[in-house]
N, C-alpha and C. Protein backbone atom coordinates (compact mmCIF):
# COMPACT_ATOMS: atom_id res chain seq x y z
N UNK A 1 89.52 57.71 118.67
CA UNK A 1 90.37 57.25 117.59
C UNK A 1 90.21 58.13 116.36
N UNK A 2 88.95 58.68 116.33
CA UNK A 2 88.66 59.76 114.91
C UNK A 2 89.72 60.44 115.04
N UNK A 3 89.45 61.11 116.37
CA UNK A 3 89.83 62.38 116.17
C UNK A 3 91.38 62.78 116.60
N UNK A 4 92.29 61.25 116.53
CA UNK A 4 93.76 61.93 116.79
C UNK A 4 93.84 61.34 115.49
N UNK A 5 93.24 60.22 114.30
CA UNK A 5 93.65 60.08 112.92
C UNK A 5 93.27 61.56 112.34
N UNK A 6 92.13 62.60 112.88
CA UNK A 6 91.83 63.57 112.33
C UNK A 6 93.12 64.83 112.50
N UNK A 7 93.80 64.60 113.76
CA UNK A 7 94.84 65.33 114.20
C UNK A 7 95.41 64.90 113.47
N UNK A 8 96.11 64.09 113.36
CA UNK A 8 97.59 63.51 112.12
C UNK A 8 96.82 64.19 111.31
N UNK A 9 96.05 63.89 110.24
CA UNK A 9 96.08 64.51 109.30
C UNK A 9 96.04 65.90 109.22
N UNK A 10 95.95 66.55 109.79
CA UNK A 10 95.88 67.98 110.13
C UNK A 10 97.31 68.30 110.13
N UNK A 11 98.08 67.66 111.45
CA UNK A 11 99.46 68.05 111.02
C UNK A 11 100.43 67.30 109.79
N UNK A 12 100.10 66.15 108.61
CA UNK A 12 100.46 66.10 107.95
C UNK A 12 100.32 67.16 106.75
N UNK A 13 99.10 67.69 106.73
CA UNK A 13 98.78 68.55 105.88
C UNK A 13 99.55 70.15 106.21
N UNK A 14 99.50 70.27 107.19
CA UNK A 14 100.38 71.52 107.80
C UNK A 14 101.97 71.42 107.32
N UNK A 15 102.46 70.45 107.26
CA UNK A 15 103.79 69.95 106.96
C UNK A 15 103.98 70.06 105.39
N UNK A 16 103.56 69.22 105.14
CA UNK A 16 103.15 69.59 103.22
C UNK A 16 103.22 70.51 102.71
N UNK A 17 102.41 71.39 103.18
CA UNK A 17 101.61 72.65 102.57
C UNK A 17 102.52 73.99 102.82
N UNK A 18 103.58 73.34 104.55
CA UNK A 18 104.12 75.07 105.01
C UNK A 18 105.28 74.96 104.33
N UNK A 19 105.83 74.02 103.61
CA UNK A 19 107.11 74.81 102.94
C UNK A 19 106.30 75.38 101.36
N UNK A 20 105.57 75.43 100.63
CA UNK A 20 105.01 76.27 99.72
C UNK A 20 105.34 77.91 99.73
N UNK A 21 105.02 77.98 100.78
CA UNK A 21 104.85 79.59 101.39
C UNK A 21 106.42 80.24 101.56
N UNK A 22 107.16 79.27 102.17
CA UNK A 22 108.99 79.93 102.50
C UNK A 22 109.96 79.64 101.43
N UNK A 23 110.52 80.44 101.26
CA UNK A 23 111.56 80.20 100.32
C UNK A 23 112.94 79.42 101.07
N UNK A 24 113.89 78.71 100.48
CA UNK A 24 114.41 77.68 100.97
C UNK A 24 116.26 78.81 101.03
N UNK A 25 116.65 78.59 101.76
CA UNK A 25 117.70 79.35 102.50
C UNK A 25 118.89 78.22 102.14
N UNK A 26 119.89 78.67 101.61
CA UNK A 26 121.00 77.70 101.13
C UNK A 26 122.54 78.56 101.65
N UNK A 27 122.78 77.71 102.59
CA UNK A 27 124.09 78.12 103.46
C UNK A 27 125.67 78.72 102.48
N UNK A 28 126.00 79.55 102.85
CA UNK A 28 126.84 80.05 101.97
C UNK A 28 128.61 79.63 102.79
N UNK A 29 128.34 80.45 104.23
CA UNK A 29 129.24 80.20 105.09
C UNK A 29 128.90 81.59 106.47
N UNK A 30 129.57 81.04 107.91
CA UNK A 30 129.08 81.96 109.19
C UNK A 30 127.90 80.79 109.81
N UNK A 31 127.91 81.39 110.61
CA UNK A 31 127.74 82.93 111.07
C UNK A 31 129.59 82.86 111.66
N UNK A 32 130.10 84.05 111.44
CA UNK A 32 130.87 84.48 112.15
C UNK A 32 131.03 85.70 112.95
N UNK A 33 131.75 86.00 113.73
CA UNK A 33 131.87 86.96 114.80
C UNK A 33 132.81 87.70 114.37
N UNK A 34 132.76 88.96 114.31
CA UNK A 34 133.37 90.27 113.74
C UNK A 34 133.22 91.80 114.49
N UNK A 35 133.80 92.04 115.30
CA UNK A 35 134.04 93.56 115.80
C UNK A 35 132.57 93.96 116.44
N UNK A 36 132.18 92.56 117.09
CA UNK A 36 130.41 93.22 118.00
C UNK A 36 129.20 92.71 116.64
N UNK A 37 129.69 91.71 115.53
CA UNK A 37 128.63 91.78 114.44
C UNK A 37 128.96 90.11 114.86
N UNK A 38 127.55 89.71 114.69
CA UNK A 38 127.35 88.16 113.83
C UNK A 38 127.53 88.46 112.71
N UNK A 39 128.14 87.72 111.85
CA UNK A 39 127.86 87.67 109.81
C UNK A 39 127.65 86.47 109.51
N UNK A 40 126.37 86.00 108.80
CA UNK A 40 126.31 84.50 107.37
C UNK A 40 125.64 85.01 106.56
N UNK A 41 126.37 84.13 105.71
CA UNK A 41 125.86 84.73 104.09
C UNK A 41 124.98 82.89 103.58
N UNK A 42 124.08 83.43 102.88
CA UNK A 42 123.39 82.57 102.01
C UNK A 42 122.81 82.72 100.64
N UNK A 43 121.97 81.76 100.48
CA UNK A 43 121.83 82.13 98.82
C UNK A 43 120.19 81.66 98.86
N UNK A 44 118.76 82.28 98.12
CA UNK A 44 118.14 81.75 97.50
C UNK A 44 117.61 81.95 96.36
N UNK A 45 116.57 81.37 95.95
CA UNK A 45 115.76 80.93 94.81
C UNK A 45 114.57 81.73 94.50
N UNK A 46 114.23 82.71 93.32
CA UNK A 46 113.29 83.16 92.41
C UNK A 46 112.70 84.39 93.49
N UNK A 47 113.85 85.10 94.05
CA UNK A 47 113.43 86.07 94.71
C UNK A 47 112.91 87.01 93.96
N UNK A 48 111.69 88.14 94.24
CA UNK A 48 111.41 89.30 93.57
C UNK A 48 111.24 90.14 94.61
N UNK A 49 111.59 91.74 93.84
CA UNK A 49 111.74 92.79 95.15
C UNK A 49 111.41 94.03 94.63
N UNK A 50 110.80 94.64 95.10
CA UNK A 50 109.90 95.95 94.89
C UNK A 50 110.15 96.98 95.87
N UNK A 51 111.06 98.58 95.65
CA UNK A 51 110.97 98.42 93.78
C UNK A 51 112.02 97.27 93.43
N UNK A 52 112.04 97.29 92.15
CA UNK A 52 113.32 96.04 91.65
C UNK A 52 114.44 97.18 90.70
N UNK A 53 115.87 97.17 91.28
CA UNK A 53 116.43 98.09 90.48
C UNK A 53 116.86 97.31 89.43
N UNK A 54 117.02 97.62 88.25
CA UNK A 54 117.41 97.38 87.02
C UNK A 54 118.81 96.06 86.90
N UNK A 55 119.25 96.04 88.03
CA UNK A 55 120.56 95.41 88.17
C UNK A 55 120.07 94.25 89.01
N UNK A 56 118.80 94.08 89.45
CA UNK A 56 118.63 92.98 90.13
C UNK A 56 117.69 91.92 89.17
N UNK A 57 118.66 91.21 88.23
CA UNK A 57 117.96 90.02 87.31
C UNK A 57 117.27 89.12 87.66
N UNK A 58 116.58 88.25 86.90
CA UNK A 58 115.74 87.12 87.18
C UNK A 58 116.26 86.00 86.10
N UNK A 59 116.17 85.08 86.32
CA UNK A 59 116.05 84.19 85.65
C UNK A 59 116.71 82.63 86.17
N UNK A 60 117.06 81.99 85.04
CA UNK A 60 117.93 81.02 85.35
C UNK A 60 119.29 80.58 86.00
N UNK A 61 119.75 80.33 86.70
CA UNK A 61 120.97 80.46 87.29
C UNK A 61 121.08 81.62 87.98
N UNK A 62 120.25 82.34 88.31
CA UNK A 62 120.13 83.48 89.72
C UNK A 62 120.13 83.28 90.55
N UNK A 63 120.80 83.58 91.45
CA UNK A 63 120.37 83.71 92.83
C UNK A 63 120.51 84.82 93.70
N UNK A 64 119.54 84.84 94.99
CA UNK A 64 119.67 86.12 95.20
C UNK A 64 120.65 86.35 96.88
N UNK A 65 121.70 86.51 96.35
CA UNK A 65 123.34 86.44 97.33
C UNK A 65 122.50 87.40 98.65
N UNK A 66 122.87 86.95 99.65
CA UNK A 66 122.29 87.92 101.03
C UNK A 66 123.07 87.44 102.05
N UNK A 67 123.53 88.91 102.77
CA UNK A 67 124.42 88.71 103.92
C UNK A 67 123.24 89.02 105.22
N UNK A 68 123.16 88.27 106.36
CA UNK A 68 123.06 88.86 107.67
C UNK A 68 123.44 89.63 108.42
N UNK A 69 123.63 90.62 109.18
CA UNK A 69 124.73 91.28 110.30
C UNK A 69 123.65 91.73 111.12
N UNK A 70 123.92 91.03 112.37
CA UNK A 70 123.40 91.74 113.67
C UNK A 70 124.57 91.23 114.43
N UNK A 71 123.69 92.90 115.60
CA UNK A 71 124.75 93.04 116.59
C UNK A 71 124.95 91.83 117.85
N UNK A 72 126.38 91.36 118.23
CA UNK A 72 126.65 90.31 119.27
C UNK A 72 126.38 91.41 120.60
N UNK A 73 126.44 90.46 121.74
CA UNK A 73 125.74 90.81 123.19
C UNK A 73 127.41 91.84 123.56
N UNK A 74 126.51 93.24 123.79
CA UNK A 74 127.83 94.25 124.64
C UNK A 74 128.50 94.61 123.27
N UNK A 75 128.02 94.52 122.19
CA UNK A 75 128.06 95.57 121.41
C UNK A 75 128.71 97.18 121.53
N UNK A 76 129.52 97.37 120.91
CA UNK A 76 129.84 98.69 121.40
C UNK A 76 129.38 100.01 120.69
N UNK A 77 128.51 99.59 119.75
CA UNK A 77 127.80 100.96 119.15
C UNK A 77 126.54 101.22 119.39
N UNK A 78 126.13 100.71 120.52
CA UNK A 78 124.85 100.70 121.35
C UNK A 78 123.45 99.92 120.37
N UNK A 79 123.91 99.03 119.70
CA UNK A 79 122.90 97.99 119.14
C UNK A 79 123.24 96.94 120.13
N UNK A 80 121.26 96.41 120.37
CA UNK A 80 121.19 95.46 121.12
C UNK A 80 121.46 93.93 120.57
N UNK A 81 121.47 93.25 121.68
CA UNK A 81 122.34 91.59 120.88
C UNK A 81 120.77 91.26 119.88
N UNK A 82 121.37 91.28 118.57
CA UNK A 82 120.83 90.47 117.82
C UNK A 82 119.75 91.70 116.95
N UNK A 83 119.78 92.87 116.79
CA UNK A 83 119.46 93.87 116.08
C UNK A 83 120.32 94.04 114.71
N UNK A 84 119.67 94.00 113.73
CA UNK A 84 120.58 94.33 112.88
C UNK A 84 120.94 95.58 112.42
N UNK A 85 122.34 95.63 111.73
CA UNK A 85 122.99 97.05 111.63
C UNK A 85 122.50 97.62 110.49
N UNK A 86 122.70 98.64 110.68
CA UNK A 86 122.08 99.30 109.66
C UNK A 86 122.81 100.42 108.98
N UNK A 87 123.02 100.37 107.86
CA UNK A 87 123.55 101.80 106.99
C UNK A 87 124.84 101.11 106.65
N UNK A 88 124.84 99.60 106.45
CA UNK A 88 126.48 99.49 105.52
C UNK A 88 126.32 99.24 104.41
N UNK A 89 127.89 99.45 103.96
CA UNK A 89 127.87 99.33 102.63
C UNK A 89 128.42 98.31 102.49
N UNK A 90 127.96 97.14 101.71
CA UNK A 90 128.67 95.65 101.78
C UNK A 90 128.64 95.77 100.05
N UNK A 91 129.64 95.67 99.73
CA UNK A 91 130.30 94.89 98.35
C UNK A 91 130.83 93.29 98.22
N UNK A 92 130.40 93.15 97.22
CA UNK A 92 130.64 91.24 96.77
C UNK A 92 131.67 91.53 95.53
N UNK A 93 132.07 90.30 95.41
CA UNK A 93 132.48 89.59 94.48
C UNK A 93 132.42 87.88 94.62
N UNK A 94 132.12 87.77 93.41
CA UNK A 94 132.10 86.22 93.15
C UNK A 94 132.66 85.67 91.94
N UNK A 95 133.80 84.74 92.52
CA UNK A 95 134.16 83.91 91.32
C UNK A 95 134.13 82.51 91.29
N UNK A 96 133.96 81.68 90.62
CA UNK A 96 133.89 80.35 90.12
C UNK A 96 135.12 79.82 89.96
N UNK A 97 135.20 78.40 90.58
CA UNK A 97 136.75 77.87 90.72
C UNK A 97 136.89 77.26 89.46
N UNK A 98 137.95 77.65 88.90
CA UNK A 98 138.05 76.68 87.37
C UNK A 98 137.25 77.13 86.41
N UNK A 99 136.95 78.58 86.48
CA UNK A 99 136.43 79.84 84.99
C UNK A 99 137.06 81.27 85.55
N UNK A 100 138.21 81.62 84.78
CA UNK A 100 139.03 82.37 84.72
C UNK A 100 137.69 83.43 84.90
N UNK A 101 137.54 83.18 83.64
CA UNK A 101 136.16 84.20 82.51
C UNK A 101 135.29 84.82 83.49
N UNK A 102 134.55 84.20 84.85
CA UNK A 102 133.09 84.62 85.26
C UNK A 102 134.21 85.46 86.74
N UNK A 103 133.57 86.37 86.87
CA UNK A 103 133.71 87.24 87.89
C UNK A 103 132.19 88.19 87.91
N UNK A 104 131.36 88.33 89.21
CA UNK A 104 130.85 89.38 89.03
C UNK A 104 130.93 90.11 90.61
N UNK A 105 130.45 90.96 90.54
CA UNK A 105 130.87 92.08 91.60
C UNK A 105 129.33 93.34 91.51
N UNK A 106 129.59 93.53 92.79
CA UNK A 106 128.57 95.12 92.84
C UNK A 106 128.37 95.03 94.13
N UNK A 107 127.37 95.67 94.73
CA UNK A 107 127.26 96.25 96.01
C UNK A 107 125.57 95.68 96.71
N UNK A 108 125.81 94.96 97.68
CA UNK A 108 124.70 94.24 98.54
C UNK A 108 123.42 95.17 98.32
N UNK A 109 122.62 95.43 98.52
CA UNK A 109 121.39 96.68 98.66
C UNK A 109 120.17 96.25 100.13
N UNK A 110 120.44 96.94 101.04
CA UNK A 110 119.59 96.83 102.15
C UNK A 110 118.02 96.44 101.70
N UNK A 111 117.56 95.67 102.74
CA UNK A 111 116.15 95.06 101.90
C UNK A 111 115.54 94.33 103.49
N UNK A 112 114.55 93.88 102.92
CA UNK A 112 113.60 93.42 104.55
C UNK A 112 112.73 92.09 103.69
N UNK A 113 112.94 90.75 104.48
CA UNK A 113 111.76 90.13 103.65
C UNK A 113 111.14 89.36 105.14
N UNK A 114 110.63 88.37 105.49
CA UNK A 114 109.36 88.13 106.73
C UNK A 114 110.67 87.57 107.79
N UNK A 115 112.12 86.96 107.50
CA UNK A 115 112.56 86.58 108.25
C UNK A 115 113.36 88.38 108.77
N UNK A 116 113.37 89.19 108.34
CA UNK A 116 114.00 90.20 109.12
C UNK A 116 114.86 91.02 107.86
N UNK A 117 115.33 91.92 108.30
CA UNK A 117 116.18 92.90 107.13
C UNK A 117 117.28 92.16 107.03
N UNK A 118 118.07 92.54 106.03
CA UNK A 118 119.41 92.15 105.59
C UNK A 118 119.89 92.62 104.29
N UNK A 119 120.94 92.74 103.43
CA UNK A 119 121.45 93.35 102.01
C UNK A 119 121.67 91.85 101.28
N UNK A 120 121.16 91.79 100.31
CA UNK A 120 121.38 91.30 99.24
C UNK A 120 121.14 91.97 97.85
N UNK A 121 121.63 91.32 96.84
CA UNK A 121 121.25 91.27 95.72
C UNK A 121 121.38 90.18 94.62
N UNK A 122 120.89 90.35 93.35
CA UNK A 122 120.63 88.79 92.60
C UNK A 122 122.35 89.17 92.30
N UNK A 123 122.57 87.84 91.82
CA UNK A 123 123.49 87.21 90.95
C UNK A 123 123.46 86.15 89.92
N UNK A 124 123.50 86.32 88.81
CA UNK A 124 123.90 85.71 87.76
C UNK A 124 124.81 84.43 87.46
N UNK A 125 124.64 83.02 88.04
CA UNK A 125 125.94 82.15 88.00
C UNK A 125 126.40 82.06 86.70
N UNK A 126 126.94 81.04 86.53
CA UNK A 126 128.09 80.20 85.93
C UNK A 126 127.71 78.93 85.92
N UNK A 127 126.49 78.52 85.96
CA UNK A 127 125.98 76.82 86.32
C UNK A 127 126.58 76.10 87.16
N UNK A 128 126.21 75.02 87.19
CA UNK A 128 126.87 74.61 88.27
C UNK A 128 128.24 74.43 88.48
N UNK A 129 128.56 74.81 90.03
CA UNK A 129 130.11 74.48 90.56
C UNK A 129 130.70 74.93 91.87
N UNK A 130 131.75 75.41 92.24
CA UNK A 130 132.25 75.61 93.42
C UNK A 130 132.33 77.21 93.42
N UNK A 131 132.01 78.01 93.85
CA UNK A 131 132.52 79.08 93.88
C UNK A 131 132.46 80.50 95.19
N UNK A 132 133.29 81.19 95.07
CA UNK A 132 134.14 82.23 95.83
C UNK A 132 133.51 82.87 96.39
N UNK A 133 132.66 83.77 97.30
CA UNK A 133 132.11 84.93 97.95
C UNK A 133 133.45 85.72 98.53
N UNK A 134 133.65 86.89 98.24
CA UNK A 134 134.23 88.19 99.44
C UNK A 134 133.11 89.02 99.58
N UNK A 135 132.90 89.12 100.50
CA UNK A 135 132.19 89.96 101.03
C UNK A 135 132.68 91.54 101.65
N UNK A 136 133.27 92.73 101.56
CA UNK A 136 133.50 93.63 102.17
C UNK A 136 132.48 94.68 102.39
N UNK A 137 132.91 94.51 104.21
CA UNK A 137 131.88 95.27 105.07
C UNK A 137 132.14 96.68 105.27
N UNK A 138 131.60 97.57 104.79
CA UNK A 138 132.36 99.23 105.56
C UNK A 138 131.53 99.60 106.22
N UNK A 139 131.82 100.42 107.04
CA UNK A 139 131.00 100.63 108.29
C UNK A 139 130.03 101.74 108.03
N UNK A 140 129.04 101.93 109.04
CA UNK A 140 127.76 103.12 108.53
C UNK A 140 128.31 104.57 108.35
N UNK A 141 129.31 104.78 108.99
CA UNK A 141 129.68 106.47 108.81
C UNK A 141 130.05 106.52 107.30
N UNK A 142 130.40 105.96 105.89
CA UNK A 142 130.47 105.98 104.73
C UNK A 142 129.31 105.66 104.23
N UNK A 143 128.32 105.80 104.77
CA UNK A 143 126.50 106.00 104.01
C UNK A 143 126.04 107.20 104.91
N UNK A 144 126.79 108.02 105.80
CA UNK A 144 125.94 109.15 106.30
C UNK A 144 126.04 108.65 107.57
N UNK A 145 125.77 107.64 108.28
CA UNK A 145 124.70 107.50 109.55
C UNK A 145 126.13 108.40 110.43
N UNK A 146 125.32 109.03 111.60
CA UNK A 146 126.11 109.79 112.33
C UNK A 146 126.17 108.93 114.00
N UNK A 147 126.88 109.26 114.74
CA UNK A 147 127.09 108.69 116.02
C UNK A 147 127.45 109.63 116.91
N UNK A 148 127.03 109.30 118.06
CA UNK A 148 127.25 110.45 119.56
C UNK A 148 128.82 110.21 119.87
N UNK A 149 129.50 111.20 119.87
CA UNK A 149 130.63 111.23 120.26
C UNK A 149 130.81 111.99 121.61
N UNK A 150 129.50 112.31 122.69
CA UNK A 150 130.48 113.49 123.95
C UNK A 150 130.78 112.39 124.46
N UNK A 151 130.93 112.92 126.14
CA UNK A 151 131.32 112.01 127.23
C UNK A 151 130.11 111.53 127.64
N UNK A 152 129.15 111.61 128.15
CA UNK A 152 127.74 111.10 128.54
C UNK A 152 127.17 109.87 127.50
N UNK A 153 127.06 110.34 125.86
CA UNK A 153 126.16 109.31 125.07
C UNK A 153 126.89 109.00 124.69
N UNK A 154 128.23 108.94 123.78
CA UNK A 154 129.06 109.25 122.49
C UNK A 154 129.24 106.94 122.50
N UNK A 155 129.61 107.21 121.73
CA UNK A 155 130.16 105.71 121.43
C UNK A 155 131.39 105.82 120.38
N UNK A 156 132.67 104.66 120.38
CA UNK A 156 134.01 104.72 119.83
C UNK A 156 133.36 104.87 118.18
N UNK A 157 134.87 105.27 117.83
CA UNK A 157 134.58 105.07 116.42
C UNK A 157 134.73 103.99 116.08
N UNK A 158 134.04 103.96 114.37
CA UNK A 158 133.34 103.09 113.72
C UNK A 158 134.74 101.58 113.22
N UNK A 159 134.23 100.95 113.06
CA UNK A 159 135.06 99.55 112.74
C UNK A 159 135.75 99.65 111.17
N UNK A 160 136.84 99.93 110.80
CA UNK A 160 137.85 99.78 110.14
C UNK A 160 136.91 98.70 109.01
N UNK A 161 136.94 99.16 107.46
CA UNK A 161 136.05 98.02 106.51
C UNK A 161 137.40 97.21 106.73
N UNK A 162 136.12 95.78 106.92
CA UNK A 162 136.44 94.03 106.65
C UNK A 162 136.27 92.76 105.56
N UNK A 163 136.85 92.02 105.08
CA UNK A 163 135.92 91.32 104.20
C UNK A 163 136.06 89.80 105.24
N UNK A 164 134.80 89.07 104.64
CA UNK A 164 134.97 87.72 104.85
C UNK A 164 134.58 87.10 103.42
N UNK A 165 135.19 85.53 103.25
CA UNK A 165 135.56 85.46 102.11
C UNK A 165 134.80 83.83 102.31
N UNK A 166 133.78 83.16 101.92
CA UNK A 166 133.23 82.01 102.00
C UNK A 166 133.59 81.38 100.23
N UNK A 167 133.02 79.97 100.65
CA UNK A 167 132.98 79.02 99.23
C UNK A 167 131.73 78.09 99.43
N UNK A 168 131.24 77.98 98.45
CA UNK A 168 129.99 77.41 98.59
C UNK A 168 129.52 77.19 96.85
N UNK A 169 128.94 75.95 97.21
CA UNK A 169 128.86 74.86 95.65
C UNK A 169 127.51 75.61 95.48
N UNK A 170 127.18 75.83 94.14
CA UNK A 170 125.92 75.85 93.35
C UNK A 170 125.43 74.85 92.11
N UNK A 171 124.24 74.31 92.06
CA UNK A 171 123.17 74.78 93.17
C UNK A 171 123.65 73.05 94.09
N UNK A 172 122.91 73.84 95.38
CA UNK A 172 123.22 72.56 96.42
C UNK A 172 121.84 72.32 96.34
């Protein structure tokens, strides 16, 4: 009898204690399916990132906007199912439903934190309310990355830039 009241408490304390450590993941919209890509976008809380470029703020009403993209199964640019892509250039914009005034915009920045790589960057709200994500995806050959084109290795060319466009309340 000790020692499964000693077990409960062990896993009550495990329970308690393990969300301290993770930062809390707030659904934006996706995953969706796009040209061989999964995409979801989310949002969290009091991220810091090293280095930190000058454009990535802190404070109140921040959050730090982050898209996913890995590759779906049979992929055609020879990423395996569920690898993520690498070398795009993803641009945002965000606006707030019902403030003409708040628009902000700039460009995702590739980054890695314990759940896996992905591009985000902070954003600055508008307090609370409903508001806009576009997301546009361009593909890696507009950051450099190169691809096999003979007959033996080569793979098609690259996917035509996309946006997907979510709504999602802050803060939830």
């Amino acid at each position: 009898m000790k020692s499964s009241k000693l077990l409960i408490g062990v896993a009550l304390g495990s329970v308690m204690f393990s969300g301290a450590v993770f930062a809390k993941e707030y659904p934006i919209g996706g995953p969706v399916e796009h040209d061989g890509m999964q995409i979801a976008s989310s949002y969290l809380l009091n991220i810091e990132t090293s280095p930190s470029p000058q454009s990535m703020v802190m404070g109140k009403d921040v959050i730090h906007l982050e898209t996913d993209v890995h590759a779906t199964k049979g992929n055609k640019w020879g990423f395996s199912e569920g690898e993520w892509i690498p070398y795009l250039s993803v641009d945002y914009v965000v606006q707030k439903q019902g403030d003409s005034n708040f628009l902000e915009f700039g460009q995702l920045l590739p980054m890695s934190a314990d759940d896996g790589a992905h591009y985000a960057h902070s954003v600055k709200m508008a307090g609370a309310g409903t508001y806009k994500v576009t997301l546009k995806y361009n593909a890696p050959d507009e950051a450099g990355y190169a691809r096999h084109i003979d007959k033996a290795t080569g793979i098609p060319q690259w996917f035509a830039p996309f946006t997907e466009t979510f709504t999602f309340h802050y803060p939830q």
